[in-house]
C-alpha atoms as a PDB file:
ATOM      1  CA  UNK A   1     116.982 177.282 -64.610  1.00  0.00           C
ATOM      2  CA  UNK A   2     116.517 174.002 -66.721  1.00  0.00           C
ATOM      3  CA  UNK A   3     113.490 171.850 -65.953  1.00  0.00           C
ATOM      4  CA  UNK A   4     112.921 168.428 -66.802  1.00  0.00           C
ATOM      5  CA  UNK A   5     110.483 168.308 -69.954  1.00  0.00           C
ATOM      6  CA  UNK A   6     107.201 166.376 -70.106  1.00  0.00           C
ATOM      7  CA  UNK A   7     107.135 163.350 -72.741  1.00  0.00           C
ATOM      8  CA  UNK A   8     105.148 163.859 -75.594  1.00  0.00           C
ATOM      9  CA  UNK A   9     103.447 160.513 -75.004  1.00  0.00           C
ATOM     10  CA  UNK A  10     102.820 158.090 -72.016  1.00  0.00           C
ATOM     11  CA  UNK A  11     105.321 155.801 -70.439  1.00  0.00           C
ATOM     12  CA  UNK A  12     103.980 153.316 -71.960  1.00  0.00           C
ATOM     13  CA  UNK A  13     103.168 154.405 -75.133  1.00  0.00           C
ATOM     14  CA  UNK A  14     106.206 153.096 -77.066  1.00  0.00           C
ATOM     15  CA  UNK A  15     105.313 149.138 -76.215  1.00  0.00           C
ATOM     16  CA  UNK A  16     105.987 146.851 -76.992  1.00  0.00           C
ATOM     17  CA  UNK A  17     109.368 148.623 -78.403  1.00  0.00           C
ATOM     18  CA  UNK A  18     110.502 150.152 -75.044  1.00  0.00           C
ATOM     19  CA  UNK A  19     108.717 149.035 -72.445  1.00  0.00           C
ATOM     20  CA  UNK A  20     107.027 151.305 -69.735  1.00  0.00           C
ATOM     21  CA  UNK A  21     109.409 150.798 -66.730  1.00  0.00           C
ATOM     22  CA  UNK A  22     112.542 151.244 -68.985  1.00  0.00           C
ATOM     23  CA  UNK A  23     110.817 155.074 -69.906  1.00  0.00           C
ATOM     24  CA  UNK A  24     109.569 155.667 -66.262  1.00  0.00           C
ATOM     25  CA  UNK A  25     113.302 154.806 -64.841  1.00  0.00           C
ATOM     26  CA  UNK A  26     114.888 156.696 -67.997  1.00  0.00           C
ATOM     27  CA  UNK A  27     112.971 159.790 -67.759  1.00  0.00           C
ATOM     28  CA  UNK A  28     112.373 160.325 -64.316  1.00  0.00           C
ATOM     29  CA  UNK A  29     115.196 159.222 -63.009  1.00  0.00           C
ATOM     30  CA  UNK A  30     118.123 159.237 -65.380  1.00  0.00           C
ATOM     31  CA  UNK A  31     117.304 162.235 -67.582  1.00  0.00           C
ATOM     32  CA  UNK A  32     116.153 164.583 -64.095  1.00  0.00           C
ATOM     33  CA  UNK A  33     119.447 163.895 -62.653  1.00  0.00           C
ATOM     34  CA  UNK A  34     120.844 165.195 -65.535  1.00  0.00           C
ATOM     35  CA  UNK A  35     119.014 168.387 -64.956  1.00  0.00           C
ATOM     36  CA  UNK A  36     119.398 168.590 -61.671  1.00  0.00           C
ATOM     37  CA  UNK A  37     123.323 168.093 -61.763  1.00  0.00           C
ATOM     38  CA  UNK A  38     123.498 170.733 -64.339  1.00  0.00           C
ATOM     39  CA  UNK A  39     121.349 173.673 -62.173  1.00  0.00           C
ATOM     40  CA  UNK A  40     124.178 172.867 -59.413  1.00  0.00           C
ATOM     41  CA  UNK A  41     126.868 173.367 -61.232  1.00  0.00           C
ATOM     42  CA  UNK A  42     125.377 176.390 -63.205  1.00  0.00           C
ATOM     43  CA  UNK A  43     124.671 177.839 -59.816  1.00  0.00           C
ATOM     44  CA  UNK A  44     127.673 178.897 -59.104  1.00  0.00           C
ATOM     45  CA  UNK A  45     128.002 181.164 -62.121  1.00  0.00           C
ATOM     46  CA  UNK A  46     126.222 184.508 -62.757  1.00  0.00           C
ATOM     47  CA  UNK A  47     123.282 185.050 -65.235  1.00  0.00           C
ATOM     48  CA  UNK A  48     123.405 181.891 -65.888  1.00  0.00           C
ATOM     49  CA  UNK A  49     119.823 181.481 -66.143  1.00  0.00           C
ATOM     50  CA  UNK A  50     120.361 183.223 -69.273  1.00  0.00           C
ATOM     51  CA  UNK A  51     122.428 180.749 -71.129  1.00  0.00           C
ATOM     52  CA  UNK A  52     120.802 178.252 -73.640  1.00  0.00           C
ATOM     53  CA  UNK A  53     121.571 174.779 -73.876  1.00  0.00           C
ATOM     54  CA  UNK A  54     123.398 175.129 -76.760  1.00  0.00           C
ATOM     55  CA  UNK A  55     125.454 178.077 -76.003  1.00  0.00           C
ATOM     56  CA  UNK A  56     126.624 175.919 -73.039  1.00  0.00           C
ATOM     57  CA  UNK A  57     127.422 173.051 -75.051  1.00  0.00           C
ATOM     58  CA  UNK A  58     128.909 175.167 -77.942  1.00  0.00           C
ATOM     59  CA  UNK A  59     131.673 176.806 -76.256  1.00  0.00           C
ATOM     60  CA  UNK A  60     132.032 175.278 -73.011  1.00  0.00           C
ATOM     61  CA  UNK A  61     135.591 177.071 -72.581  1.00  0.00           C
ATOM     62  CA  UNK A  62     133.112 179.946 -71.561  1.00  0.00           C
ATOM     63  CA  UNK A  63     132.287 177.617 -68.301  1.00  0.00           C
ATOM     64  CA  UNK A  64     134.943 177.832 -65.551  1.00  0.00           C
ATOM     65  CA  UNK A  65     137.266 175.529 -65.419  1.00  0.00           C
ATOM     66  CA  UNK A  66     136.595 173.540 -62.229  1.00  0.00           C
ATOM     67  CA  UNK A  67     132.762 172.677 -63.620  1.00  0.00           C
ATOM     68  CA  UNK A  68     133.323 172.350 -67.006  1.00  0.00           C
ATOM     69  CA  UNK A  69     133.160 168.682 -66.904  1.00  0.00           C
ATOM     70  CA  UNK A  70     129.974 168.515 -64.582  1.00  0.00           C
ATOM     71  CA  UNK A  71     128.140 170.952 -67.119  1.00  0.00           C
ATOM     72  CA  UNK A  72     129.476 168.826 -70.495  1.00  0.00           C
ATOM     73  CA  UNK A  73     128.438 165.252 -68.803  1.00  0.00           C
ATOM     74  CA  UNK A  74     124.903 167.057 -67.515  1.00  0.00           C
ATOM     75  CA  UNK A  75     124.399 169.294 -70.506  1.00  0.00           C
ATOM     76  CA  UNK A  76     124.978 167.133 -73.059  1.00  0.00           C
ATOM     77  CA  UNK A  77     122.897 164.707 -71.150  1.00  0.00           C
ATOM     78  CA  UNK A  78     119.884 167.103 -70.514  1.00  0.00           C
ATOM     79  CA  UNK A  79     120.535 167.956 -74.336  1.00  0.00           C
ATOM     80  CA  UNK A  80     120.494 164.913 -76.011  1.00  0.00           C
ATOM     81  CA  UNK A  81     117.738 162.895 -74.165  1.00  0.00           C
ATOM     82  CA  UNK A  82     115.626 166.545 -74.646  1.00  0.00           C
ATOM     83  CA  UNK A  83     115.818 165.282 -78.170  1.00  0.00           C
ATOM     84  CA  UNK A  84     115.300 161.490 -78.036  1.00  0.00           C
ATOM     85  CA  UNK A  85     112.171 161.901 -76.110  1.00  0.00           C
ATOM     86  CA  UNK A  86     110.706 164.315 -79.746  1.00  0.00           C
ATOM     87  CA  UNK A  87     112.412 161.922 -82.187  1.00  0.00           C
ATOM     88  CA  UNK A  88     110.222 158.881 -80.892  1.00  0.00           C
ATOM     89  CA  UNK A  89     106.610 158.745 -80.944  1.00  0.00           C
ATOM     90  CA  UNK A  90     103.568 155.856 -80.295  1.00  0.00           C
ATOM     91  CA  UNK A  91     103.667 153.791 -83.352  1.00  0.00           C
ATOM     92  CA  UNK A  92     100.385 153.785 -84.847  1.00  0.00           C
ATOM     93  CA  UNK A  93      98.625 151.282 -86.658  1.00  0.00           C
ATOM     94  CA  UNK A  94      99.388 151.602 -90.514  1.00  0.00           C
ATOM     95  CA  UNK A  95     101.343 154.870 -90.009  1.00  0.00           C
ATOM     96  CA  UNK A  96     105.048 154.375 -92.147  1.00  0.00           C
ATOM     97  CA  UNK A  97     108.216 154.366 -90.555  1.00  0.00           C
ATOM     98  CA  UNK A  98     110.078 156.123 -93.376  1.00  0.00           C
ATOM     99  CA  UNK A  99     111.059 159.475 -93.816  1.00  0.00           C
ATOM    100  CA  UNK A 100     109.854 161.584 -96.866  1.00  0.00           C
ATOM    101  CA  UNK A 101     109.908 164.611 -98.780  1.00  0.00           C
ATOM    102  CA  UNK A 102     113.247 166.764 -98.954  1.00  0.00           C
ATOM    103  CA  UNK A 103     114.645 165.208 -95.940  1.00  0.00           C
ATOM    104  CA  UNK A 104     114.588 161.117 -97.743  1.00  0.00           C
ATOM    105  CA  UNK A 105     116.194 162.706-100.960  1.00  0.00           C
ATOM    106  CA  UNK A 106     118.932 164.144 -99.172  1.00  0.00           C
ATOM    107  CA  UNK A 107     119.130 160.764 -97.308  1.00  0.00           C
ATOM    108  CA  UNK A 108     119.271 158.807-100.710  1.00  0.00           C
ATOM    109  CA  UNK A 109     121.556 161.444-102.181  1.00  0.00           C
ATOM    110  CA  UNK A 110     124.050 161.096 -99.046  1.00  0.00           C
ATOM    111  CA  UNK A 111     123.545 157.119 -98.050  1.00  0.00           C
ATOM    112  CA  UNK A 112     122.415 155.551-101.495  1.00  0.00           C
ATOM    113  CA  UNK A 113     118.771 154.505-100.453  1.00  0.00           C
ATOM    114  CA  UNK A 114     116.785 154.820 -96.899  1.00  0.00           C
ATOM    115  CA  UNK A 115     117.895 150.735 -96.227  1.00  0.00           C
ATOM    116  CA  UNK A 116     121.655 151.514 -96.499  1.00  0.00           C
ATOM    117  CA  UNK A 117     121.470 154.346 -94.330  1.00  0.00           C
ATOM    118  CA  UNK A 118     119.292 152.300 -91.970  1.00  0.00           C
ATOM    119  CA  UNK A 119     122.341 149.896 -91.774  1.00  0.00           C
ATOM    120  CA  UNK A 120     124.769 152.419 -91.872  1.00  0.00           C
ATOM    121  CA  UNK A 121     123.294 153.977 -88.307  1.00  0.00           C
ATOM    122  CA  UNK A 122     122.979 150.945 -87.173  1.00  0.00           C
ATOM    123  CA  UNK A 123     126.191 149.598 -87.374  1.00  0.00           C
ATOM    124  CA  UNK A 124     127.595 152.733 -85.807  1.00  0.00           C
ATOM    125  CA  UNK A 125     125.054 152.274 -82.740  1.00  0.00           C
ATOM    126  CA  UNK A 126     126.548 148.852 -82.524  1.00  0.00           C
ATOM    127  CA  UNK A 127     130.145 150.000 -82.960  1.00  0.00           C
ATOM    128  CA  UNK A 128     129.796 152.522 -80.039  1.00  0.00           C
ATOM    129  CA  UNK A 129     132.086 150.834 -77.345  1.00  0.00           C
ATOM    130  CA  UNK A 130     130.678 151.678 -73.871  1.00  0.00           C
ATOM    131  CA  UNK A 131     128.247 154.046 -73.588  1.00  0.00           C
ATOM    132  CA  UNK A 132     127.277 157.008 -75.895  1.00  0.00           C
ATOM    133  CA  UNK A 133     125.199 157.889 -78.988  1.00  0.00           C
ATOM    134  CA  UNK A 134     124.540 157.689 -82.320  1.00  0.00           C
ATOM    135  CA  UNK A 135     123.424 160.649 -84.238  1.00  0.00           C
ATOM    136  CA  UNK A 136     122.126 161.767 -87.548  1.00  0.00           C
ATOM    137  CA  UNK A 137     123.459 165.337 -87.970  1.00  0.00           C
ATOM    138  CA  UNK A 138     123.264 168.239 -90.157  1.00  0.00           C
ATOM    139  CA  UNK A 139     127.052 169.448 -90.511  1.00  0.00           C
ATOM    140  CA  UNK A 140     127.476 173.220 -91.754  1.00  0.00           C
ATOM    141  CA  UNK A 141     130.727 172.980 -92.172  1.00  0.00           C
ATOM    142  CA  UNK A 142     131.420 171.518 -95.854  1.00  0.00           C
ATOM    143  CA  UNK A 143     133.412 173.083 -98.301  1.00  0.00           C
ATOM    144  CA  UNK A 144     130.638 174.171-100.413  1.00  0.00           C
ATOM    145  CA  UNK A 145     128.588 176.026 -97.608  1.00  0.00           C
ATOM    146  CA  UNK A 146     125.453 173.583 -97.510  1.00  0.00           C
ATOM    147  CA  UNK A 147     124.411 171.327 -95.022  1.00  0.00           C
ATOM    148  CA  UNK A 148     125.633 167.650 -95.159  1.00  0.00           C
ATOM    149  CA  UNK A 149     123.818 164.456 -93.380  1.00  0.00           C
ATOM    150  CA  UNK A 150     126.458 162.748 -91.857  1.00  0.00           C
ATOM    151  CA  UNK A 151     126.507 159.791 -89.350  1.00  0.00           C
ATOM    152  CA  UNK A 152     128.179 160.428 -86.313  1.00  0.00           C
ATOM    153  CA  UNK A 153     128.694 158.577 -82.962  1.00  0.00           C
ATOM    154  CA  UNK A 154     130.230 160.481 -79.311  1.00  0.00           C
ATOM    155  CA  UNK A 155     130.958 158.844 -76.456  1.00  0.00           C
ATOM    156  CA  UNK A 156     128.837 159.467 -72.675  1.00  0.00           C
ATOM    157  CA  UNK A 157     126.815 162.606 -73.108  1.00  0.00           C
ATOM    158  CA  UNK A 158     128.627 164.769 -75.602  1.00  0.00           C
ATOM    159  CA  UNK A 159     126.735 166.598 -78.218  1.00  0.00           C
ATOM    160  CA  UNK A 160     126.762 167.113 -81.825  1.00  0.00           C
ATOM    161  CA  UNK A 161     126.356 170.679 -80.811  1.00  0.00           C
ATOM    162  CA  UNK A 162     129.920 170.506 -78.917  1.00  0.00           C
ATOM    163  CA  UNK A 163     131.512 170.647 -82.796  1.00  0.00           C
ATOM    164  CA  UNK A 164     128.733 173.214 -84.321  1.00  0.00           C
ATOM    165  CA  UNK A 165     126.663 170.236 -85.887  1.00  0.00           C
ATOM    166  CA  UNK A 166     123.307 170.162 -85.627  1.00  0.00           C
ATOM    167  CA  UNK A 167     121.504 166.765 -84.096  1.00  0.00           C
ATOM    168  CA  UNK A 168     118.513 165.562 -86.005  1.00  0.00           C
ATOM    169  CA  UNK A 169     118.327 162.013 -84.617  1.00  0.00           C
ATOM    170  CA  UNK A 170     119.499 160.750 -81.943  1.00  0.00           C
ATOM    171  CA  UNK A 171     119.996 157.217 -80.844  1.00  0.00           C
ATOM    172  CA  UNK A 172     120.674 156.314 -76.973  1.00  0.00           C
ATOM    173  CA  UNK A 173     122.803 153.366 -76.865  1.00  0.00           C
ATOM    174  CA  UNK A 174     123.923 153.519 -73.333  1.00  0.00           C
ATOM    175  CA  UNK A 175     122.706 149.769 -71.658  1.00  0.00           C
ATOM    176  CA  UNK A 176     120.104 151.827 -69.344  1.00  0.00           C
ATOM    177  CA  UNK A 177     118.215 152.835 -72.229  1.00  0.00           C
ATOM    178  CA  UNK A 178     117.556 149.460 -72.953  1.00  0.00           C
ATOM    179  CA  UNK A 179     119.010 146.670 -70.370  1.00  0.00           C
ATOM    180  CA  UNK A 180     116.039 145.765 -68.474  1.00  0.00           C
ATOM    181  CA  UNK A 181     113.960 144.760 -71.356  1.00  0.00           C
ATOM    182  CA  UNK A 182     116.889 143.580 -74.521  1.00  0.00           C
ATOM    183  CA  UNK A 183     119.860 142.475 -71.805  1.00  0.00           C
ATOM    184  CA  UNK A 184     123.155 142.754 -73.474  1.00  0.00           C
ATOM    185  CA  UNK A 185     120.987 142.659 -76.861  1.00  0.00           C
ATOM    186  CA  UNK A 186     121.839 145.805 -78.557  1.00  0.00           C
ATOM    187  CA  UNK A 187     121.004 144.658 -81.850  1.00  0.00           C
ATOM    188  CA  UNK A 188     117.451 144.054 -81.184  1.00  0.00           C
ATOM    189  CA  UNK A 189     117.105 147.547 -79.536  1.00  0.00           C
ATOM    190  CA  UNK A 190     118.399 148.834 -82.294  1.00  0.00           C
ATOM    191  CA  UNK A 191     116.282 147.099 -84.666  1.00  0.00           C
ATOM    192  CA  UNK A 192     112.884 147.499 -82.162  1.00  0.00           C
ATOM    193  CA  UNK A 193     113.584 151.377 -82.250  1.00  0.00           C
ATOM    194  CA  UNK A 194     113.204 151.549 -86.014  1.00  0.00           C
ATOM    195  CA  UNK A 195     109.477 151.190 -85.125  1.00  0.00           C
ATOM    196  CA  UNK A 196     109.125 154.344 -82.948  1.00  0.00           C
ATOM    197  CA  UNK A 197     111.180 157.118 -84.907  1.00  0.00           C
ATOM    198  CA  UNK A 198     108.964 159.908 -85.689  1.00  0.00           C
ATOM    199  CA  UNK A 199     110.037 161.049 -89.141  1.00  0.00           C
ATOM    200  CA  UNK A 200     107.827 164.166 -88.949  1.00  0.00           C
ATOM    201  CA  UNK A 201     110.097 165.322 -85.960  1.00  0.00           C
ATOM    202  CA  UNK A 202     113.046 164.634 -87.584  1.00  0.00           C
ATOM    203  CA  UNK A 203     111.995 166.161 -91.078  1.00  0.00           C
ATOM    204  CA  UNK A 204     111.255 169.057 -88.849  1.00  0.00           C
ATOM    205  CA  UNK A 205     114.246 169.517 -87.403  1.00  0.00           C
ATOM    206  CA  UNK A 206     116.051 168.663 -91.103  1.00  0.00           C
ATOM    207  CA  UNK A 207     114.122 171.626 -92.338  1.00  0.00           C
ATOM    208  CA  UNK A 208     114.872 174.206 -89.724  1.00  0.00           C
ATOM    209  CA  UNK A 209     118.794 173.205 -89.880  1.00  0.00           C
END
């Protein structure tokens, strides 16, 4: 059913950012469970090799009862690290770290300037108690029909996609994305990460939404 996705890039490829055994242990180990939890559980259920990701996650009243916490924790986990892994990339020498075009007007329309809403995120990362995420999303659901970016953090694995948002970046802030190299130093993850967001990917995903 769900498979465990290649990264884009090497496990070592985001040094000295995130360091190679941090990706090896996060992706093969952390991220596969996730996707092998999930199959379990959605083996139980019929034609459920037909259901999407986010039809799972959008209406998970749809899953039976007795596995509808197993499928939340494992497809919102499968989900959101599906996403991390695209909205990081290598970061190359003289390449900016900014996003541009439609998607850093709406961002200075929303925020005020790229730098506040750099801070913004940031202090939401660090506000997560515990474990969880922190997530730049596209929200629908506004009053006058178009898409808002708005800053939103969820606790374990739950998805922007649970409420009908639309993730565009995603920020793992649980301590195994980041303990064996920055300790109980979530700030200077946080800050370190700034250097591997691939913009393109998000702007990407900013358009389609």
């Amino acid at each position: 059913m769900f498979t465990l996705p290649d990264l884009p890039y090497a496990y070592n490829a985001l040094e000295p950012y995130i360091d190679e055994r941090t990706m090896q242990i996060h992706h093969g180990k952390h991220h596969a469970a996730y996707v092998k939890n999930l199959n379990d559980a959605l083996a139980t259920i019929q034609q459920s090799d037909k259901l999407t990701i986010q039809q799972l996650l959008g209406d998970l009243s749809k899953v039976p009862e007795e596995i509808q916490t197993k499928v939340r924790n494992n497809a919102g986990g499968h989900a959101n690290h599906s996403l991390f892994w695209q909205v990081m990339s290598p970061n190359l020498k003289g390449e900016s770290r900014r996003p541009s075009g439609e998607l850093v007007k709406a961002i200075d329309a929303v925020f005020g300037s790229f730098e506040k809403f750099q801070e913004q995120f940031t202090a939401a990362g660090m506000g997560r108690f515990g474990s969880g995420w922190v997530w730049l999303v596209a929200d629908p659901s506004t009053s006058s029909g178009q898409v808002k970016l708005t800053i939103v953090d969820t606790p374990n694995q739950d998805s922007p996609l649970m409420d009908g948002k639309t993730p565009i970046l995603g920020l793992d802030v649980w301590e195994h994305a980041y303990y064996l190299k920055y300790q109980n130093m979530r700030a200077d993850y946080i800050k370190a990460w700034w250097n591997v967001v691939n913009w393109k990917e998000v702007e990407k995903r900013f358009t389609t939404a």
